[in-house]
PDB file of N, CA and C in Angstrom:
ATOM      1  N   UNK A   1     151.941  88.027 127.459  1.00  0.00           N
ATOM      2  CA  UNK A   1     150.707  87.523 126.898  1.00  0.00           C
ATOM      3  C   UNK A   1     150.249  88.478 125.803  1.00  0.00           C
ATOM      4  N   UNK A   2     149.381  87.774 124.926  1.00  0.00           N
ATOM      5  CA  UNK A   2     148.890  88.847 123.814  1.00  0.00           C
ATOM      6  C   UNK A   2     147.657  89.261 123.745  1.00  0.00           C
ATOM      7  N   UNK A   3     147.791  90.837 124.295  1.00  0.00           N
ATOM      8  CA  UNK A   3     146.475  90.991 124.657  1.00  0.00           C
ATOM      9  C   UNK A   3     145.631  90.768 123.847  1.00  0.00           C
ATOM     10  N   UNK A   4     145.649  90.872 122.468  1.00  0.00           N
ATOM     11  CA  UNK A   4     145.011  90.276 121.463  1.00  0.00           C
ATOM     12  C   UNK A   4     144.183  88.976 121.396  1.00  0.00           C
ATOM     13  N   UNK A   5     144.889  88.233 121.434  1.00  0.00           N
ATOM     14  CA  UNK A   5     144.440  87.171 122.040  1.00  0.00           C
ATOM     15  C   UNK A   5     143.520  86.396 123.108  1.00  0.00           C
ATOM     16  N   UNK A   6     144.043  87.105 124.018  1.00  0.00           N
ATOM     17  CA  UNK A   6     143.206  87.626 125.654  1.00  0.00           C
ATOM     18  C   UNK A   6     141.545  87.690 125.024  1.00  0.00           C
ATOM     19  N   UNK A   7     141.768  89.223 124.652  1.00  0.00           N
ATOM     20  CA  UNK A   7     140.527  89.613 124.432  1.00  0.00           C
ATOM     21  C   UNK A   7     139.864  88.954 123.410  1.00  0.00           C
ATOM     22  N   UNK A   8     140.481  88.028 121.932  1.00  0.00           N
ATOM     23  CA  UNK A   8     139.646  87.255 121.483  1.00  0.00           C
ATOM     24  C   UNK A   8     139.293  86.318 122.263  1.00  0.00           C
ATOM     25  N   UNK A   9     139.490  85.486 122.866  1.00  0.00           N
ATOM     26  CA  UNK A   9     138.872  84.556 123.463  1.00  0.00           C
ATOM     27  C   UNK A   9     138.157  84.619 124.784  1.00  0.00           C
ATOM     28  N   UNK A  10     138.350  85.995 125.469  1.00  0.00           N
ATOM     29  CA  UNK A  10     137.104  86.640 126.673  1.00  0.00           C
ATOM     30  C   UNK A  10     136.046  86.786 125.361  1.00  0.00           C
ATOM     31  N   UNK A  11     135.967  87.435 124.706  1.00  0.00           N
ATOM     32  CA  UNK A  11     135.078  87.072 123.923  1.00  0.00           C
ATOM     33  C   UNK A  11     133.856  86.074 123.469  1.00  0.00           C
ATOM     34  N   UNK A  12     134.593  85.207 123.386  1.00  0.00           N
ATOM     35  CA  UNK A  12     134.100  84.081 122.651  1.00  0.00           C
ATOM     36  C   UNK A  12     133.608  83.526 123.635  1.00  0.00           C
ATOM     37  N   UNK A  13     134.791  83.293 124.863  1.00  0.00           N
ATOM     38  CA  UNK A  13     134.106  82.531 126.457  1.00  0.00           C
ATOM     39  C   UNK A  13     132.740  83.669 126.827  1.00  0.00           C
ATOM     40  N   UNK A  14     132.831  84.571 127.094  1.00  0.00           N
ATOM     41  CA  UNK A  14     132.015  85.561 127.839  1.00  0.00           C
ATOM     42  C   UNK A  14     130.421  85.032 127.094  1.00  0.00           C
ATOM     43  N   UNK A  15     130.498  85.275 126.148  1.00  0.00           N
ATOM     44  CA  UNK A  15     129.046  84.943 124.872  1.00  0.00           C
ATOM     45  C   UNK A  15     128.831  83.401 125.576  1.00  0.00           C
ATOM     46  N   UNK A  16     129.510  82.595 125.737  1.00  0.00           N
ATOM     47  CA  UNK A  16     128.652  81.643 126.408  1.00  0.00           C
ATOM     48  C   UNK A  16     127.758  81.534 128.113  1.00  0.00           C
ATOM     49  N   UNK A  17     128.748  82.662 128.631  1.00  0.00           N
ATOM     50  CA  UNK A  17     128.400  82.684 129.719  1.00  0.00           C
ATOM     51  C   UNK A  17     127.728  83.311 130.471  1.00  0.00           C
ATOM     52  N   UNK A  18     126.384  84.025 130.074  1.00  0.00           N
ATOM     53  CA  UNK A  18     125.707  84.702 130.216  1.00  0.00           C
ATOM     54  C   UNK A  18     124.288  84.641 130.476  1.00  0.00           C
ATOM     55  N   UNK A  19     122.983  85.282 131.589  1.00  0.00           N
ATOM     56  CA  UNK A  19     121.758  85.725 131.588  1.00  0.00           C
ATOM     57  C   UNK A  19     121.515  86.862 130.703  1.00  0.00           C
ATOM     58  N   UNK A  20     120.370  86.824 131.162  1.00  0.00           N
ATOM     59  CA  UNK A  20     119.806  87.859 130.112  1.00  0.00           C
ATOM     60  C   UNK A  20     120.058  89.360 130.967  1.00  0.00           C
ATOM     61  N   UNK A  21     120.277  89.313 132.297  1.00  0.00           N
ATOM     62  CA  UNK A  21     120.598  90.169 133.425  1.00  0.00           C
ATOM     63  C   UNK A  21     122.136  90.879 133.316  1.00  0.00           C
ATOM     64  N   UNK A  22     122.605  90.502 132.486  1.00  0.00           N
ATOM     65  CA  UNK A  22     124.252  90.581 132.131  1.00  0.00           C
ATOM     66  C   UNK A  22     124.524  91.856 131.163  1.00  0.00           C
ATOM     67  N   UNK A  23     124.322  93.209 131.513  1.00  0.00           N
ATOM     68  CA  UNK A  23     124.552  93.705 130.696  1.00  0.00           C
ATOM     69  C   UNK A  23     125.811  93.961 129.849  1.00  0.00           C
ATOM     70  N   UNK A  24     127.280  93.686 131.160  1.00  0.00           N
ATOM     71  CA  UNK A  24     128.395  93.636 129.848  1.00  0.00           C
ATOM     72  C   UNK A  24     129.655  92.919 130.846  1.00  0.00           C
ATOM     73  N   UNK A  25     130.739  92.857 130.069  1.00  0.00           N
ATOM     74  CA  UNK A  25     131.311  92.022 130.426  1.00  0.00           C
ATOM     75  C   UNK A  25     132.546  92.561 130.625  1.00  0.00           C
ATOM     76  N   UNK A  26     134.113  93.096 131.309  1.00  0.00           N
ATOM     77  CA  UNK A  26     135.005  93.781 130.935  1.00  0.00           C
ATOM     78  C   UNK A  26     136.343  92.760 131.596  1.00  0.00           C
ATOM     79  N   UNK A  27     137.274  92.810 130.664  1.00  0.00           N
ATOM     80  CA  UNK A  27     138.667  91.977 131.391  1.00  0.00           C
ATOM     81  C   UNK A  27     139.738  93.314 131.337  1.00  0.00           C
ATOM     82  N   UNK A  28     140.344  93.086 132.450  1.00  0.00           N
ATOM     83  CA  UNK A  28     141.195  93.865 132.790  1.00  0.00           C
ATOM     84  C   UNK A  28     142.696  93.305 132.967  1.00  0.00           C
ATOM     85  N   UNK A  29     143.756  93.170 132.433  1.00  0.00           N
ATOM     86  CA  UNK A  29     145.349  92.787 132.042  1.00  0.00           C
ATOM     87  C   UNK A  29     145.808  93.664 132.591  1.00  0.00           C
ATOM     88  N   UNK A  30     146.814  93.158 133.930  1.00  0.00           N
ATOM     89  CA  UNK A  30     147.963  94.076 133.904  1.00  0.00           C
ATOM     90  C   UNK A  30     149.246  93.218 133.423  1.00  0.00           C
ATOM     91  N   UNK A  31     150.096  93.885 132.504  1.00  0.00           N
ATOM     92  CA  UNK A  31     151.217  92.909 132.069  1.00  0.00           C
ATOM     93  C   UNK A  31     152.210  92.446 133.511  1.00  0.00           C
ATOM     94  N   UNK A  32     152.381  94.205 134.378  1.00  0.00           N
ATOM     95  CA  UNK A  32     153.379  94.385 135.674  1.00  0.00           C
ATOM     96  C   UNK A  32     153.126  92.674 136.463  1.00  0.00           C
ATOM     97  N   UNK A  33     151.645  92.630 136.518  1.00  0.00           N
ATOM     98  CA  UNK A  33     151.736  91.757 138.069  1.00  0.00           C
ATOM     99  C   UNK A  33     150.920  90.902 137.091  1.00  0.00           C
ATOM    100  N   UNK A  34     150.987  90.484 135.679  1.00  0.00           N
ATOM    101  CA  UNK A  34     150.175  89.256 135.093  1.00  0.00           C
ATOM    102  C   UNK A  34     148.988  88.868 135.881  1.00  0.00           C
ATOM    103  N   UNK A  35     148.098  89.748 136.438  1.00  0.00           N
ATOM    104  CA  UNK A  35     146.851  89.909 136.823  1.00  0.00           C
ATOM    105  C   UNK A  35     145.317  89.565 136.063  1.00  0.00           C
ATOM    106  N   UNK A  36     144.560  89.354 135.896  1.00  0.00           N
ATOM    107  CA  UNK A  36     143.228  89.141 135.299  1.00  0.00           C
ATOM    108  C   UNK A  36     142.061  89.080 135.902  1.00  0.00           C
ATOM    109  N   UNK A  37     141.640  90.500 135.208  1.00  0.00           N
ATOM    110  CA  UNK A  37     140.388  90.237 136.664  1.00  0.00           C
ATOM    111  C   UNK A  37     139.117  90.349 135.010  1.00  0.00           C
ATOM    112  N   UNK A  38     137.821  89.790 135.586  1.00  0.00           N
ATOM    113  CA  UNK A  38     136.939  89.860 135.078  1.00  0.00           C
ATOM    114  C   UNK A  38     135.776  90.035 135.784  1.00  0.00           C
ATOM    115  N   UNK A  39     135.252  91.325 134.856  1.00  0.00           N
ATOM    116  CA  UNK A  39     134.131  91.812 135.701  1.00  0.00           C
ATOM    117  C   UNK A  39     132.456  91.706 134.934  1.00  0.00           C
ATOM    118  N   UNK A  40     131.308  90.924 135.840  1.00  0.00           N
ATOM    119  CA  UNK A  40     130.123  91.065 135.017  1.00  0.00           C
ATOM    120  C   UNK A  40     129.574  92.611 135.863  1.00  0.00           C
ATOM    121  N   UNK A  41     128.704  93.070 134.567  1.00  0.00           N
ATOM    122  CA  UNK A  41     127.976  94.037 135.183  1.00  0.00           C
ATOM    123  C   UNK A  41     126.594  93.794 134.874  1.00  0.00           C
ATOM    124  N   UNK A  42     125.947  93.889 135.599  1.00  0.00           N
ATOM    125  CA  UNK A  42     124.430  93.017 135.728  1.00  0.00           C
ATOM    126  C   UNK A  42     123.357  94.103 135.957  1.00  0.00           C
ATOM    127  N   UNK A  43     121.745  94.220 135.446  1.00  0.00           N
ATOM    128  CA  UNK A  43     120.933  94.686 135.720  1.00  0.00           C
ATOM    129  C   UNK A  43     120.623  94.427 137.143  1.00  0.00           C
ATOM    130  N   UNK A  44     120.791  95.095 137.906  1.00  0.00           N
ATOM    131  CA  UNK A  44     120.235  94.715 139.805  1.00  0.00           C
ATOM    132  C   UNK A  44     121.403  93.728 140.005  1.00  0.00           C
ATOM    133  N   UNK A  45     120.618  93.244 141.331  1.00  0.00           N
ATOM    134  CA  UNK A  45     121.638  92.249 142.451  1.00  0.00           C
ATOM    135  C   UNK A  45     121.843  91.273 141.398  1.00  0.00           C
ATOM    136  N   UNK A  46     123.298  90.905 141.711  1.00  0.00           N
ATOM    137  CA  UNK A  46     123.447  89.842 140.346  1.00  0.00           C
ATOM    138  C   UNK A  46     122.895  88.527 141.438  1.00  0.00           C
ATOM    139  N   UNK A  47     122.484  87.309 140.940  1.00  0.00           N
ATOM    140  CA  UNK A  47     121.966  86.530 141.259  1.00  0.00           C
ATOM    141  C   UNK A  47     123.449  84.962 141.747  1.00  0.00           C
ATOM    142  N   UNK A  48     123.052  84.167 142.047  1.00  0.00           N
ATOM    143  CA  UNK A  48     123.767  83.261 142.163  1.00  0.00           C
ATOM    144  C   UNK A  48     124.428  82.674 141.180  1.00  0.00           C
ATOM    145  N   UNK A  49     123.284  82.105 139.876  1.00  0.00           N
ATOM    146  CA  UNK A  49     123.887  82.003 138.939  1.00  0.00           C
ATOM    147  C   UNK A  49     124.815  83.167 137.896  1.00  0.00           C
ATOM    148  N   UNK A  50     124.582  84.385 138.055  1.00  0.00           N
ATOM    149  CA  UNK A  50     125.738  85.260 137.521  1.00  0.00           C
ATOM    150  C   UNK A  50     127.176  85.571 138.029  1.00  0.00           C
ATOM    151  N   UNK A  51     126.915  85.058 139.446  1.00  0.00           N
ATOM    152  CA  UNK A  51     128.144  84.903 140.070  1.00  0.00           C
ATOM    153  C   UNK A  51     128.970  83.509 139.544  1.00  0.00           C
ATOM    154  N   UNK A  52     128.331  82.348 139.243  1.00  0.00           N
ATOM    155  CA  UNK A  52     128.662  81.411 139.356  1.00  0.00           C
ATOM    156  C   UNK A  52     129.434  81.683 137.282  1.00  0.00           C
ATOM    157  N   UNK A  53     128.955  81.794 136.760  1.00  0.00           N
ATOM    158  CA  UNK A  53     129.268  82.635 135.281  1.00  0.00           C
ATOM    159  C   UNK A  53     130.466  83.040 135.009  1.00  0.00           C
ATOM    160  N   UNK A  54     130.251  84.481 136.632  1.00  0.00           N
ATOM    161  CA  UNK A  54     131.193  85.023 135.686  1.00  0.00           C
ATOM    162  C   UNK A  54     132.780  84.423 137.013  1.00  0.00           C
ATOM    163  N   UNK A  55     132.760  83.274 137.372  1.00  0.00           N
ATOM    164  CA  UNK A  55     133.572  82.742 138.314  1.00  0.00           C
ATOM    165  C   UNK A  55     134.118  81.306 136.389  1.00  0.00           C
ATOM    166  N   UNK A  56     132.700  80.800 136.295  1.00  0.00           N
ATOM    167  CA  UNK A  56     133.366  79.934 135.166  1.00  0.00           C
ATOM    168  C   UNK A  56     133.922  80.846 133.902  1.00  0.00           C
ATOM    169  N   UNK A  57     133.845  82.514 133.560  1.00  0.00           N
ATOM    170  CA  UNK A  57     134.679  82.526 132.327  1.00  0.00           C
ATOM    171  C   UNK A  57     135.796  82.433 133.016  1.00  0.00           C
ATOM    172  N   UNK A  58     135.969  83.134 134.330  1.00  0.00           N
ATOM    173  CA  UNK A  58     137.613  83.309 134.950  1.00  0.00           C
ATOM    174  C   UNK A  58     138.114  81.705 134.486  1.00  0.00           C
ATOM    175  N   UNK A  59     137.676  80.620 134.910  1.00  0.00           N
ATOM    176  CA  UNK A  59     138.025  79.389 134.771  1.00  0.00           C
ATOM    177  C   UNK A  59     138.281  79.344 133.856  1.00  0.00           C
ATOM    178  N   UNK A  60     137.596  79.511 132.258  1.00  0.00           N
ATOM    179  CA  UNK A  60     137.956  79.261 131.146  1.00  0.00           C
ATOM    180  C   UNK A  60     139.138  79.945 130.610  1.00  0.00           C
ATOM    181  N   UNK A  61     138.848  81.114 131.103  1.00  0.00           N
ATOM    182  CA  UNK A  61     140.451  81.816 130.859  1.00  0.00           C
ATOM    183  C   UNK A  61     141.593  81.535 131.345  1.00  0.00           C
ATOM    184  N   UNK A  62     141.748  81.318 132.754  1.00  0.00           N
ATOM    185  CA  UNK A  62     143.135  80.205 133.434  1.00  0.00           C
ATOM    186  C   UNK A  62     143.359  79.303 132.426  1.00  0.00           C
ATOM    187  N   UNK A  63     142.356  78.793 132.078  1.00  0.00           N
ATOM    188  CA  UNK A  63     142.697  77.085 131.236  1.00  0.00           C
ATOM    189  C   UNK A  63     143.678  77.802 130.170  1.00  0.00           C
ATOM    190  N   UNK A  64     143.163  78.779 129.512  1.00  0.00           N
ATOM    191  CA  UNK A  64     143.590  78.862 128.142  1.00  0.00           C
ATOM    192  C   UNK A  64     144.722  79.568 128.194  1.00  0.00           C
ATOM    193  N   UNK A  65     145.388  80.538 129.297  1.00  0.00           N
ATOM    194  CA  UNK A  65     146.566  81.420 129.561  1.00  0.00           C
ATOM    195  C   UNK A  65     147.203  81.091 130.680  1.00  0.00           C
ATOM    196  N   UNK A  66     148.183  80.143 130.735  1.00  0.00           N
ATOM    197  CA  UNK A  66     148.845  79.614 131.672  1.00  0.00           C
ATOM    198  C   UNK A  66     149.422  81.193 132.172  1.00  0.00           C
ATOM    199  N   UNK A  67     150.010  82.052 131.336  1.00  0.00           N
ATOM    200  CA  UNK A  67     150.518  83.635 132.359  1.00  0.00           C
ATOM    201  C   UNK A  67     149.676  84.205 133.164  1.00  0.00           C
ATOM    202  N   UNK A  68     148.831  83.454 133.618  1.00  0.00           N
ATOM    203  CA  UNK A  68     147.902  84.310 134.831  1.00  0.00           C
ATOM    204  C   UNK A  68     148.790  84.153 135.685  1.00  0.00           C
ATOM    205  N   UNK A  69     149.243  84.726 136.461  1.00  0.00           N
ATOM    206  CA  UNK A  69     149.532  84.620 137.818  1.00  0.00           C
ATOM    207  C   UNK A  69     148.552  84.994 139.199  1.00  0.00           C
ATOM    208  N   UNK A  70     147.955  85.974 138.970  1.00  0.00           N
ATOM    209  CA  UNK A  70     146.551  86.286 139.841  1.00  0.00           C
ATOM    210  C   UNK A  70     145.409  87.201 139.080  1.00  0.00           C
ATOM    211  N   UNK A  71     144.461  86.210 139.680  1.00  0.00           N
ATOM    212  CA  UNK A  71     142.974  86.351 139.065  1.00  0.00           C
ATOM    213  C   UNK A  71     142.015  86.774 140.431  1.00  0.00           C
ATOM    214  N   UNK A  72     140.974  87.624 139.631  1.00  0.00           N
ATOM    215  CA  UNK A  72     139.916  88.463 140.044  1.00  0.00           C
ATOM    216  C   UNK A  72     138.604  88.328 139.696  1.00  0.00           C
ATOM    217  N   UNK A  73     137.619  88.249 140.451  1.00  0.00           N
ATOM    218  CA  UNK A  73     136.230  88.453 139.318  1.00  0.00           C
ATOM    219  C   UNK A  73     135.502  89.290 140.698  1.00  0.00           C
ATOM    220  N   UNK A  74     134.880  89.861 139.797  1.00  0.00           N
ATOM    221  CA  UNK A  74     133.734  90.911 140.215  1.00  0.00           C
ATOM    222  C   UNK A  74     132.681  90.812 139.480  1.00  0.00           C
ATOM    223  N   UNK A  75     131.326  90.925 140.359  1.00  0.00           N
ATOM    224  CA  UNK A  75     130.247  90.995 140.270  1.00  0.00           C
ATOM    225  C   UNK A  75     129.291  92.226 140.356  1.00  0.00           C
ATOM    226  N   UNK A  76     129.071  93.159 139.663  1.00  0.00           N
ATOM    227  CA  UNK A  76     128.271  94.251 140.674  1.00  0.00           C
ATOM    228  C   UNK A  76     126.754  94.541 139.753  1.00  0.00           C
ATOM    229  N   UNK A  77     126.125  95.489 140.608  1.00  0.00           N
ATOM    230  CA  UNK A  77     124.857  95.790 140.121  1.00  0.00           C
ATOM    231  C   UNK A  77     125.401  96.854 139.370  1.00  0.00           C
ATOM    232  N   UNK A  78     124.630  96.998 138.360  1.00  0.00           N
ATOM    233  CA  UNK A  78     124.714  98.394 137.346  1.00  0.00           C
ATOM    234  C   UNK A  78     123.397  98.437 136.835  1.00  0.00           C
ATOM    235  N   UNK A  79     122.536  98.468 137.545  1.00  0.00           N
ATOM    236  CA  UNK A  79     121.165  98.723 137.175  1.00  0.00           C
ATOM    237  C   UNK A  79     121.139 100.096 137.033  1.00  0.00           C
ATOM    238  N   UNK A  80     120.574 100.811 135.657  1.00  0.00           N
ATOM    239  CA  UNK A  80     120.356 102.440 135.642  1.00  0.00           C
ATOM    240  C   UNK A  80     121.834 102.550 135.055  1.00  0.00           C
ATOM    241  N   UNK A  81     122.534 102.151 134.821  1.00  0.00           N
ATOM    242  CA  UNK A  81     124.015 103.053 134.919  1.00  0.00           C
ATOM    243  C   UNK A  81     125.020 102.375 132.956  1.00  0.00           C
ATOM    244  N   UNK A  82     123.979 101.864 132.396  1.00  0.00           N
ATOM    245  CA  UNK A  82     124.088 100.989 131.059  1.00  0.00           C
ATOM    246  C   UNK A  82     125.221 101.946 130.386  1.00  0.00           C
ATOM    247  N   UNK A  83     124.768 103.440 130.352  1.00  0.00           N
ATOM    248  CA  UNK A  83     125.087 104.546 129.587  1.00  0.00           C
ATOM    249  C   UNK A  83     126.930 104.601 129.479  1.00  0.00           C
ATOM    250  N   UNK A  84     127.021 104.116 130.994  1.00  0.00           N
ATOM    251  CA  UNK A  84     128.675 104.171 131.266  1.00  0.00           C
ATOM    252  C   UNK A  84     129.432 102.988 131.335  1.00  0.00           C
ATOM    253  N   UNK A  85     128.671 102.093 130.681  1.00  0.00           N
ATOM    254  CA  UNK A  85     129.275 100.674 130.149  1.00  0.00           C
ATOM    255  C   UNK A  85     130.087 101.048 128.884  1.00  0.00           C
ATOM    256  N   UNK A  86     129.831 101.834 127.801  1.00  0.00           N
ATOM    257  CA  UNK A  86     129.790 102.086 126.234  1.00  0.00           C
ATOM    258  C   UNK A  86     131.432 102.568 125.986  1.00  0.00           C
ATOM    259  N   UNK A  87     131.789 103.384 128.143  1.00  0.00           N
ATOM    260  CA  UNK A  87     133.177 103.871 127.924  1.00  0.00           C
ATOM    261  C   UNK A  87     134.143 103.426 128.284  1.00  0.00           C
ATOM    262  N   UNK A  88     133.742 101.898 128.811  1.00  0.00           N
ATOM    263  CA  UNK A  88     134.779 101.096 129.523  1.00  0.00           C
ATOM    264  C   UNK A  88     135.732 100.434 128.584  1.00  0.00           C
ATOM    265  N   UNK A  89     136.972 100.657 128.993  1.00  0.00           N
ATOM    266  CA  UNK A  89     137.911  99.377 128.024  1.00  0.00           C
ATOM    267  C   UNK A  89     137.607  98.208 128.619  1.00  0.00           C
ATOM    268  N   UNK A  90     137.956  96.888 127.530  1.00  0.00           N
ATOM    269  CA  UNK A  90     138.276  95.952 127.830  1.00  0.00           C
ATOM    270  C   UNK A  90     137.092  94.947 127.986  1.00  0.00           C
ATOM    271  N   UNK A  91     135.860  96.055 126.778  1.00  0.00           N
ATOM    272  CA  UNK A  91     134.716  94.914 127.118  1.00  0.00           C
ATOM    273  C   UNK A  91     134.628  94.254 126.740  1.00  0.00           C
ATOM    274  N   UNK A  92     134.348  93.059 126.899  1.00  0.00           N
ATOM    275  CA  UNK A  92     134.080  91.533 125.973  1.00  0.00           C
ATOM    276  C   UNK A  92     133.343  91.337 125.615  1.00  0.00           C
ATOM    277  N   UNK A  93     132.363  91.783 126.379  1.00  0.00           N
ATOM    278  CA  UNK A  93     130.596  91.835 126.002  1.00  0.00           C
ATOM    279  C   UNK A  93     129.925  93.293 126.602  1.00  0.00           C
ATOM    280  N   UNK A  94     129.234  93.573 125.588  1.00  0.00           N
ATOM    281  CA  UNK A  94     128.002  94.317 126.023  1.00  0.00           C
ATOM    282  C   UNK A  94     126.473  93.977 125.160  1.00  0.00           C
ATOM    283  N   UNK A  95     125.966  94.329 125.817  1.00  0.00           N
ATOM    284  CA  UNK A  95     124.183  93.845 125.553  1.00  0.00           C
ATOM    285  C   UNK A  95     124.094  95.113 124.640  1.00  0.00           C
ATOM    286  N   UNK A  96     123.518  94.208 123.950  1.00  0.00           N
ATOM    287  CA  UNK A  96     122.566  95.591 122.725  1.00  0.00           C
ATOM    288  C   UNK A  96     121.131  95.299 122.402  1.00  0.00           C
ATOM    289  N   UNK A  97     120.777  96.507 123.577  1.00  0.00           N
ATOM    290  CA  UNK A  97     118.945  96.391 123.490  1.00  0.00           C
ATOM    291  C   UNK A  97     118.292  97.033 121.656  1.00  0.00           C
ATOM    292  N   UNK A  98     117.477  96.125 121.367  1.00  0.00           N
ATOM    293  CA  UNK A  98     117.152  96.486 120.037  1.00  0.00           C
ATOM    294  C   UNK A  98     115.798  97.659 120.269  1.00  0.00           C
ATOM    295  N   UNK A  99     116.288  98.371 119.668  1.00  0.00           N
ATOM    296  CA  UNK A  99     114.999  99.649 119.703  1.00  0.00           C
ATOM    297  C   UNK A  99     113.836  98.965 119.337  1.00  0.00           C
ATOM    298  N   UNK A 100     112.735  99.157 120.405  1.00  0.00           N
ATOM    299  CA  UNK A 100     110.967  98.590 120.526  1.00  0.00           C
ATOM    300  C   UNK A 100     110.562  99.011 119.470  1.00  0.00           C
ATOM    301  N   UNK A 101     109.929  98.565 118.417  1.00  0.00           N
ATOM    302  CA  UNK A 101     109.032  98.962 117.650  1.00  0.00           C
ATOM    303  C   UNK A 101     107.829  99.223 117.768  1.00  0.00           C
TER     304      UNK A 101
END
């Protein structure tokens, strides 16, 4: 698969699939075991509908990369912890709070 690819279109899917609670978004490829996991990271307890989100990008991504062989999604709280989003590979999304005026 091309990760290139991959990651343009987690992209593009992820931006639709989102609260405002969503601070970022990360896909993870292993070529070995054609794996895909996708992870939201959310301000607090992610809610029902962020689960349900980040369960439909996984969906959108199966559709579009028949080489999945096994898929993952994770949900977790990262409330307080934004700072160590900035060093993750593989993000698709991250939130960018605009400085308060």
């Amino acid at each position: 698969m091309d990760a290139r690819q991959l990651m343009n279109a987690s992209r593009l899917i992820a931006r639709n699939n989102l609260t405002d609670k969503v601070l970022a978004v990360r896909i993870g490829w292993n070529d070995d075991t054609s794996r895909l996991t996708v992870a939201y990271y959310v301000d607090g307890l992610p809610s029902d509908d962020e689960q349900e989100l980040c369960e439909l990008t996984m969906g959108e991504l199966l559709a579009e990369f028949p080489d999945i062989a096994q898929a993952d999604t994770q949900c977790l709280d990262y409330a307080g912890r934004q700072a160590d989003l900035r060093r993750m590979e593989g993000l698709a999304y991250l939130r960018e709070d605009k400085p308060r005026a």
